[in-house]
PDB file of N, CA and C in Angstrom:
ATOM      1  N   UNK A   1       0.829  -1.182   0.000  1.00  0.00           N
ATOM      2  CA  UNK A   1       0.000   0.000   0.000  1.00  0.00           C
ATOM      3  C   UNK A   1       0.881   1.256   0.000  1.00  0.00           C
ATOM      4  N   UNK A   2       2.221   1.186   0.772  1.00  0.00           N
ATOM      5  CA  UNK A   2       2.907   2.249   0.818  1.00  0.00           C
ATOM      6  C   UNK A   2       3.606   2.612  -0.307  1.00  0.00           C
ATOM      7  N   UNK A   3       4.160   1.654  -1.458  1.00  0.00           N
ATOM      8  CA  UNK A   3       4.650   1.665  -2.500  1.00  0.00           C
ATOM      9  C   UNK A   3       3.344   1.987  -3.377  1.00  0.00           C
ATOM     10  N   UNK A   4       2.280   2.009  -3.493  1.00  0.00           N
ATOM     11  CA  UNK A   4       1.520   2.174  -4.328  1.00  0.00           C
ATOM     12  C   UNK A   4       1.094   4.031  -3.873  1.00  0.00           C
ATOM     13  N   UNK A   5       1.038   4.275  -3.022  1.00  0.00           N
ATOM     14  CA  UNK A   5       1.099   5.909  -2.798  1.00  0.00           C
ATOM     15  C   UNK A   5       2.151   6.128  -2.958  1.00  0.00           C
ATOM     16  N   UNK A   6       3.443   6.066  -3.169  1.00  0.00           N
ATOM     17  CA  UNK A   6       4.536   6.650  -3.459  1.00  0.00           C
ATOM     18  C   UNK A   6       4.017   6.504  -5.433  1.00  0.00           C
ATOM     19  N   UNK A   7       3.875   5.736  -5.832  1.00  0.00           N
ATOM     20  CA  UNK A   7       3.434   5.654  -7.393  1.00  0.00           C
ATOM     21  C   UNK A   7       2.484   6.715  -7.371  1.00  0.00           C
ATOM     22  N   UNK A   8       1.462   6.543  -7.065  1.00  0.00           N
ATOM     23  CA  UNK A   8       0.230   7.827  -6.986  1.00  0.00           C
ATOM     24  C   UNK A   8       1.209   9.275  -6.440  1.00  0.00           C
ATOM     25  N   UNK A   9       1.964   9.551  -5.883  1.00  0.00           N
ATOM     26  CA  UNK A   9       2.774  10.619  -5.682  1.00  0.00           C
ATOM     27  C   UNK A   9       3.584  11.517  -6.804  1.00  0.00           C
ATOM     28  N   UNK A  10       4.609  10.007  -7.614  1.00  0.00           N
ATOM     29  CA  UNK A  10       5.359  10.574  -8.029  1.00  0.00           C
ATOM     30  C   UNK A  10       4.367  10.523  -9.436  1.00  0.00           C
ATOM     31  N   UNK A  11       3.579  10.159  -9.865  1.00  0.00           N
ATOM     32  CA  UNK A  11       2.507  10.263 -10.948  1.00  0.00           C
ATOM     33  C   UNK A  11       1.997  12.137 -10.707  1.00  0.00           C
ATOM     34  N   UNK A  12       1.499  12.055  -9.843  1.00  0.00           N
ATOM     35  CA  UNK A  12       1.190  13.518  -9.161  1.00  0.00           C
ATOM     36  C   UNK A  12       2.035  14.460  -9.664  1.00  0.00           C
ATOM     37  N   UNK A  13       2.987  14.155  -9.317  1.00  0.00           N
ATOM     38  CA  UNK A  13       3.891  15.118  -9.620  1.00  0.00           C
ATOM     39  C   UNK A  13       4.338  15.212 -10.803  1.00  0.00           C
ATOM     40  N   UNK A  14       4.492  14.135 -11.682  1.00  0.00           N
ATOM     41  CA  UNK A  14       4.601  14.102 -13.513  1.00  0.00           C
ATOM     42  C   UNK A  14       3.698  14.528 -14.023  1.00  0.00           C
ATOM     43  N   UNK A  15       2.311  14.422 -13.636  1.00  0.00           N
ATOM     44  CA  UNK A  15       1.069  15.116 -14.025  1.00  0.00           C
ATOM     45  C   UNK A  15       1.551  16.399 -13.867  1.00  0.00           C
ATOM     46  N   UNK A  16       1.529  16.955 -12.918  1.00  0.00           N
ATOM     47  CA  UNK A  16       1.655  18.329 -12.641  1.00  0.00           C
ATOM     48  C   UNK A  16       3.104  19.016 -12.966  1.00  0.00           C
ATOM     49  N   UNK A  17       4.092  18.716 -13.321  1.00  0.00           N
ATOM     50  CA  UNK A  17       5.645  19.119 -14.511  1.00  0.00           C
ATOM     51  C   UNK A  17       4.341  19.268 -15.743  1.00  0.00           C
ATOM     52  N   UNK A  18       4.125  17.976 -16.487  1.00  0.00           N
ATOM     53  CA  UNK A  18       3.207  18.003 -17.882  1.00  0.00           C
ATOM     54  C   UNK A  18       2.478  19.223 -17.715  1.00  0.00           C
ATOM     55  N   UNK A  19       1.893  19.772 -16.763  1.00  0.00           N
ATOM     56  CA  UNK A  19       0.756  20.725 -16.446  1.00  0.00           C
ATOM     57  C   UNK A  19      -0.163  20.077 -16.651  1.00  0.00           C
ATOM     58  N   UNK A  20      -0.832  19.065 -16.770  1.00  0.00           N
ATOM     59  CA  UNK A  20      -2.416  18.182 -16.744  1.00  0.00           C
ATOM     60  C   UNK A  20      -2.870  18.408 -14.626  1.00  0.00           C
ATOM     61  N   UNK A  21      -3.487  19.696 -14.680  1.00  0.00           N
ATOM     62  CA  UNK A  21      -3.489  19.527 -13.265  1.00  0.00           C
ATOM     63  C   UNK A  21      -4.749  18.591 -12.729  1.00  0.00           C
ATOM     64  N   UNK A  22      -5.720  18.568 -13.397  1.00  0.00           N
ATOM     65  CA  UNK A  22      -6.389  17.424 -13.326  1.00  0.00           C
ATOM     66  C   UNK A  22      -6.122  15.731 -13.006  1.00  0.00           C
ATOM     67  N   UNK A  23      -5.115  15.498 -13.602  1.00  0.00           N
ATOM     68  CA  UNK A  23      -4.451  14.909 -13.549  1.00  0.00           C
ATOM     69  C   UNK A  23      -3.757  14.364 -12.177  1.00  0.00           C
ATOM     70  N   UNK A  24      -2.852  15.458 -11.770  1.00  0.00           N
ATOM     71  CA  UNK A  24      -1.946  15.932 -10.446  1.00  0.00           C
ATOM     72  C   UNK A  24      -2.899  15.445  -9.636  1.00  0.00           C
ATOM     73  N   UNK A  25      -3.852  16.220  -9.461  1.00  0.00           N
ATOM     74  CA  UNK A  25      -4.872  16.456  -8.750  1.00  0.00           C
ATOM     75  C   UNK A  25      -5.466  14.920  -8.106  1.00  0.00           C
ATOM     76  N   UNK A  26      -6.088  13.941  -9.229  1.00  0.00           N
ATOM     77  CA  UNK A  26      -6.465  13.213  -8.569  1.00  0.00           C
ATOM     78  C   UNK A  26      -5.435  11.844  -7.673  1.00  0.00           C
ATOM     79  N   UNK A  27      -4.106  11.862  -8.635  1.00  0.00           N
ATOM     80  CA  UNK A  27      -3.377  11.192  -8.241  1.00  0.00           C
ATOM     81  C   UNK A  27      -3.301  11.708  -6.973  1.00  0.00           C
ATOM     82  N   UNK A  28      -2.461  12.989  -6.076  1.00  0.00           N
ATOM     83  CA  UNK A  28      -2.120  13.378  -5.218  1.00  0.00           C
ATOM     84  C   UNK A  28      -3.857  12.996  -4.304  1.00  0.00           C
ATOM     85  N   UNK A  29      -4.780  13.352  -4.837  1.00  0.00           N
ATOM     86  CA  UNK A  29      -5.908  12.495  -4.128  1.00  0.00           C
ATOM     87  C   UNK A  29      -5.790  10.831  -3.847  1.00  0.00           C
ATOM     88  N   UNK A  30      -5.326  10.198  -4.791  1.00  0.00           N
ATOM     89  CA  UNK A  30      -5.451   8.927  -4.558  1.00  0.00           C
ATOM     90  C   UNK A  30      -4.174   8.574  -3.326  1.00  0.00           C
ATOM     91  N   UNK A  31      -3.213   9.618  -3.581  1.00  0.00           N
ATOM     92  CA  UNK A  31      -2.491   9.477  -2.737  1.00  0.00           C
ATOM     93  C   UNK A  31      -2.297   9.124  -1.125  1.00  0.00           C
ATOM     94  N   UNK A  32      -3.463  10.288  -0.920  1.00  0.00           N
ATOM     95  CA  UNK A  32      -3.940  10.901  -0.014  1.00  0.00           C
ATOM     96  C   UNK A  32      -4.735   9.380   0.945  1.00  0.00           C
ATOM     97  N   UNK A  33      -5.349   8.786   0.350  1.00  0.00           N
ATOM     98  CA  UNK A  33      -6.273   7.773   0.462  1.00  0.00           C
ATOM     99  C   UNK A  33      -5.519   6.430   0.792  1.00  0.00           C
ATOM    100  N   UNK A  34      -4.481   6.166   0.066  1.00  0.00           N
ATOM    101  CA  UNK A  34      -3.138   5.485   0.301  1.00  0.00           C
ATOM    102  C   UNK A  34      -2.818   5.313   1.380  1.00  0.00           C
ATOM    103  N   UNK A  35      -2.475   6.605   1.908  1.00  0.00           N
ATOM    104  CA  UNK A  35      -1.774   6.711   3.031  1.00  0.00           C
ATOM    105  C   UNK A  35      -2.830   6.578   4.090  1.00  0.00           C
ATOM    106  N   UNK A  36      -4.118   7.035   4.066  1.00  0.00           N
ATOM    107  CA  UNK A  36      -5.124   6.712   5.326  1.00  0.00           C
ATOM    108  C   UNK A  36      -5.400   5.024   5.521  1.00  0.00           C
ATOM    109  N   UNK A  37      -5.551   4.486   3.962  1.00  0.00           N
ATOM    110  CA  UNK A  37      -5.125   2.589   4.448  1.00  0.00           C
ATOM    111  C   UNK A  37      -4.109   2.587   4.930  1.00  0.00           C
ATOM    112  N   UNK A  38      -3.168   3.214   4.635  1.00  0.00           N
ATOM    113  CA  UNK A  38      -1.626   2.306   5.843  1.00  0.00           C
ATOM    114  C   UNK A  38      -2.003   2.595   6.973  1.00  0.00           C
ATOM    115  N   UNK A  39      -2.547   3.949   7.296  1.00  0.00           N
ATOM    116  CA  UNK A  39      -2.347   4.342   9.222  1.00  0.00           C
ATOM    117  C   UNK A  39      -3.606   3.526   9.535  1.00  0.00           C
ATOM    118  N   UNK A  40      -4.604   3.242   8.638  1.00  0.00           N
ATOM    119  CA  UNK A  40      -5.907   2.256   9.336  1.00  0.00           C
ATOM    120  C   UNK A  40      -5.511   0.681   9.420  1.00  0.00           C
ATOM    121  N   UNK A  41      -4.300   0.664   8.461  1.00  0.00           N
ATOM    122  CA  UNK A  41      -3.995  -0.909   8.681  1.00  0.00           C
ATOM    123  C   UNK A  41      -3.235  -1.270   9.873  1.00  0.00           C
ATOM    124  N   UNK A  42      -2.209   0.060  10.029  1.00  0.00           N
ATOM    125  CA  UNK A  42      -0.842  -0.256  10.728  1.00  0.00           C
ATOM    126  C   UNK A  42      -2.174  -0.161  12.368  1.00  0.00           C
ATOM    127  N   UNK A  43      -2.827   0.457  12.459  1.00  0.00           N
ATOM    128  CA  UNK A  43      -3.966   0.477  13.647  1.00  0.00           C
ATOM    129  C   UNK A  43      -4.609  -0.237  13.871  1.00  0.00           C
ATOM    130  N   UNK A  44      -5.124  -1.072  13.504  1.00  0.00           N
ATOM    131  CA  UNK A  44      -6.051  -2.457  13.191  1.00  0.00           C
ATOM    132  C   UNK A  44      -5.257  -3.459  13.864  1.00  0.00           C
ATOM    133  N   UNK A  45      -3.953  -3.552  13.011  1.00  0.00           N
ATOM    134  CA  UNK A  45      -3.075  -4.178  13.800  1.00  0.00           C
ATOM    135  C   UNK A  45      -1.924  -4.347  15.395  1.00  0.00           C
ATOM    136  N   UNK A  46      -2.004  -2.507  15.308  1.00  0.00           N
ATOM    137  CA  UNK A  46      -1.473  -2.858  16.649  1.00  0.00           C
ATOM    138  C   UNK A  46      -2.637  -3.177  17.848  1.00  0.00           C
ATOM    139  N   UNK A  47      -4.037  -2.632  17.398  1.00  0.00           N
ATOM    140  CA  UNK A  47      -5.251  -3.130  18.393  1.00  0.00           C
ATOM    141  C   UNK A  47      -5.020  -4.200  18.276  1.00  0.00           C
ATOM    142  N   UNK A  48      -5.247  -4.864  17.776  1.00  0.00           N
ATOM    143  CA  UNK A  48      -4.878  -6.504  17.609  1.00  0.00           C
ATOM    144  C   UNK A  48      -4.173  -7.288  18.148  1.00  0.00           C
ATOM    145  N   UNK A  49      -2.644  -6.544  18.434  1.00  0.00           N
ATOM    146  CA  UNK A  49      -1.901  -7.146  19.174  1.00  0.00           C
ATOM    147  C   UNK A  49      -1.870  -6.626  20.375  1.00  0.00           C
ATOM    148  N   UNK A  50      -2.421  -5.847  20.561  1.00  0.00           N
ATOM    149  CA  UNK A  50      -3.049  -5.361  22.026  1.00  0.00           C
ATOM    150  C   UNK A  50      -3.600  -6.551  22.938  1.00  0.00           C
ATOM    151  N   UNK A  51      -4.989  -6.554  21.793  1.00  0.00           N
ATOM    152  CA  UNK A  51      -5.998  -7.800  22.146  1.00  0.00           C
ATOM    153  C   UNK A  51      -5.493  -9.171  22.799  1.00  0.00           C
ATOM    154  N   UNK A  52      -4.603  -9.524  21.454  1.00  0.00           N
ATOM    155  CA  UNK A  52      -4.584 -10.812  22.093  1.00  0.00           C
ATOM    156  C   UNK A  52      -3.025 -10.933  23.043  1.00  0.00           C
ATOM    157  N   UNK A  53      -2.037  -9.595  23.575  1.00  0.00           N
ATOM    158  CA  UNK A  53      -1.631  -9.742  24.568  1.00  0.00           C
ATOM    159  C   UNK A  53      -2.260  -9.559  25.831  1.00  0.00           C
ATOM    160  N   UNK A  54      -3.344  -9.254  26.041  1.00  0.00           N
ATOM    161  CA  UNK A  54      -3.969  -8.646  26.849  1.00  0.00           C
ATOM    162  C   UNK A  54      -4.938 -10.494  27.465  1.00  0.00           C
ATOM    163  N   UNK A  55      -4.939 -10.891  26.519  1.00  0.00           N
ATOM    164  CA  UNK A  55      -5.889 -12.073  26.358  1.00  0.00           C
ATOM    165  C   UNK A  55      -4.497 -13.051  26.910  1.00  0.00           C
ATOM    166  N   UNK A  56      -3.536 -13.296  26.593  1.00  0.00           N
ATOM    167  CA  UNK A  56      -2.527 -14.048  27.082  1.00  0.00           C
ATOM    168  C   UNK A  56      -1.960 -13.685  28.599  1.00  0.00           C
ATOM    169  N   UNK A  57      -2.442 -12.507  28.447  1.00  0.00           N
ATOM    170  CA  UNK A  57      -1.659 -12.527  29.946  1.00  0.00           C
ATOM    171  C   UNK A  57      -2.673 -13.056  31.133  1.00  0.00           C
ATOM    172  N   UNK A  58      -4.004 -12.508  30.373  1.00  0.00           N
ATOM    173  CA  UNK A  58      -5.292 -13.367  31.308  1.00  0.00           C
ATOM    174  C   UNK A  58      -4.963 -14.964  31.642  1.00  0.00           C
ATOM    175  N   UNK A  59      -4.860 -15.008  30.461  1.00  0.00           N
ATOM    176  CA  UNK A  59      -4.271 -16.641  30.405  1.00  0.00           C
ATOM    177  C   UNK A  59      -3.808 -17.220  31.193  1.00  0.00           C
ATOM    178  N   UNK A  60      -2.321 -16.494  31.419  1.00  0.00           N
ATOM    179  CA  UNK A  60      -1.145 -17.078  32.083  1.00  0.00           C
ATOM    180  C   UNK A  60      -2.120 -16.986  33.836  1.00  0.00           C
ATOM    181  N   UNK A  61      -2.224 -15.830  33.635  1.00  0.00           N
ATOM    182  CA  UNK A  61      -2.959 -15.282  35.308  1.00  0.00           C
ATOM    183  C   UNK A  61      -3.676 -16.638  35.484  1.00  0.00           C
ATOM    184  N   UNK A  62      -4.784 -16.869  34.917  1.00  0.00           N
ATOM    185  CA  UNK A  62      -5.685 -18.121  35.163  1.00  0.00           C
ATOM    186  C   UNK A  62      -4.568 -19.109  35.634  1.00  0.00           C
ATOM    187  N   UNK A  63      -3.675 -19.592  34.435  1.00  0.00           N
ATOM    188  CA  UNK A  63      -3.309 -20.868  34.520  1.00  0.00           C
ATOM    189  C   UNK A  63      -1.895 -20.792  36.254  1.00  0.00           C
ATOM    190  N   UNK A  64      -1.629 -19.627  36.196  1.00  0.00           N
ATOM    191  CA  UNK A  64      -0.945 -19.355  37.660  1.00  0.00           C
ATOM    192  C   UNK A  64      -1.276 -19.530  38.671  1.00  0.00           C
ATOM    193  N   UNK A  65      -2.680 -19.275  38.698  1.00  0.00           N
ATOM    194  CA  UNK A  65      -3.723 -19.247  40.019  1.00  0.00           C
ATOM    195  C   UNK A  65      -4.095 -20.728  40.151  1.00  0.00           C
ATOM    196  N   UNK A  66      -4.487 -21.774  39.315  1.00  0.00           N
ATOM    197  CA  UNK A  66      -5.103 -23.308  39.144  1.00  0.00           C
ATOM    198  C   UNK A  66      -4.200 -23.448  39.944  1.00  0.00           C
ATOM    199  N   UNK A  67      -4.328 -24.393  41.187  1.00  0.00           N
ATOM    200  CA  UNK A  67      -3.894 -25.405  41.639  1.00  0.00           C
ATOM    201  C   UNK A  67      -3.972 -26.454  40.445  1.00  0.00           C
ATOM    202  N   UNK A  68      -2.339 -27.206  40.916  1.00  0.00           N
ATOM    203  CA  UNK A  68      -2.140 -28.122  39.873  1.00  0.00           C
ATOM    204  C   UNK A  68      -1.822 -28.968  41.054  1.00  0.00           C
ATOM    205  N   UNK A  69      -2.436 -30.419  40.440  1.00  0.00           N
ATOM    206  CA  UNK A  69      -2.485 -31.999  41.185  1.00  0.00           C
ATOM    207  C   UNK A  69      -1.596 -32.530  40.311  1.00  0.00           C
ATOM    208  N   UNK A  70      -1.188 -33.372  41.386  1.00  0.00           N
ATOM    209  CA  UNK A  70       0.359 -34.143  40.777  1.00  0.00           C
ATOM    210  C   UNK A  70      -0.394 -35.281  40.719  1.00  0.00           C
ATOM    211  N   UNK A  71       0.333 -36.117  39.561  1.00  0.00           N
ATOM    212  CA  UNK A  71       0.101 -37.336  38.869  1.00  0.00           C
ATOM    213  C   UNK A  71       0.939 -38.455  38.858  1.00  0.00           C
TER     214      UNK A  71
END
């Protein structure tokens, strides 16, 4: 995703040297859009690993607290 807004960037910017600002325009838009999937992905994911450290440490807590019977 990050390599594909850097393409939509430097497109942007060849549009806009050519003078097609229309052009510029929507690339540097698509750009724009690019970059809000990375910060919603890179976020998604660190909730995520939030989650399920948060969920492991419950875990451990539980399995700390069980009395364990010997066999």
């Amino acid at each position: 995703m990050s390599l594909l807004a850097l393409g939509f960037f430097t497109g942007g910017l060849l549009w806009a040297q050519a003078g097609v600002w229309p052009g510029a325009a929507v690339c540097l838009w698509l750009t724009a859009f690019c970059l809000l999937g990375c910060t919603r992905i890179r976020h998604t994911a660190y909730r995520v690993q939030a989650e399920q450290a948060r969920e492991l440490d419950a875990l451990l807590i539980e399995e700390a607290s069980t009395p364990r019977t010997p066999r």
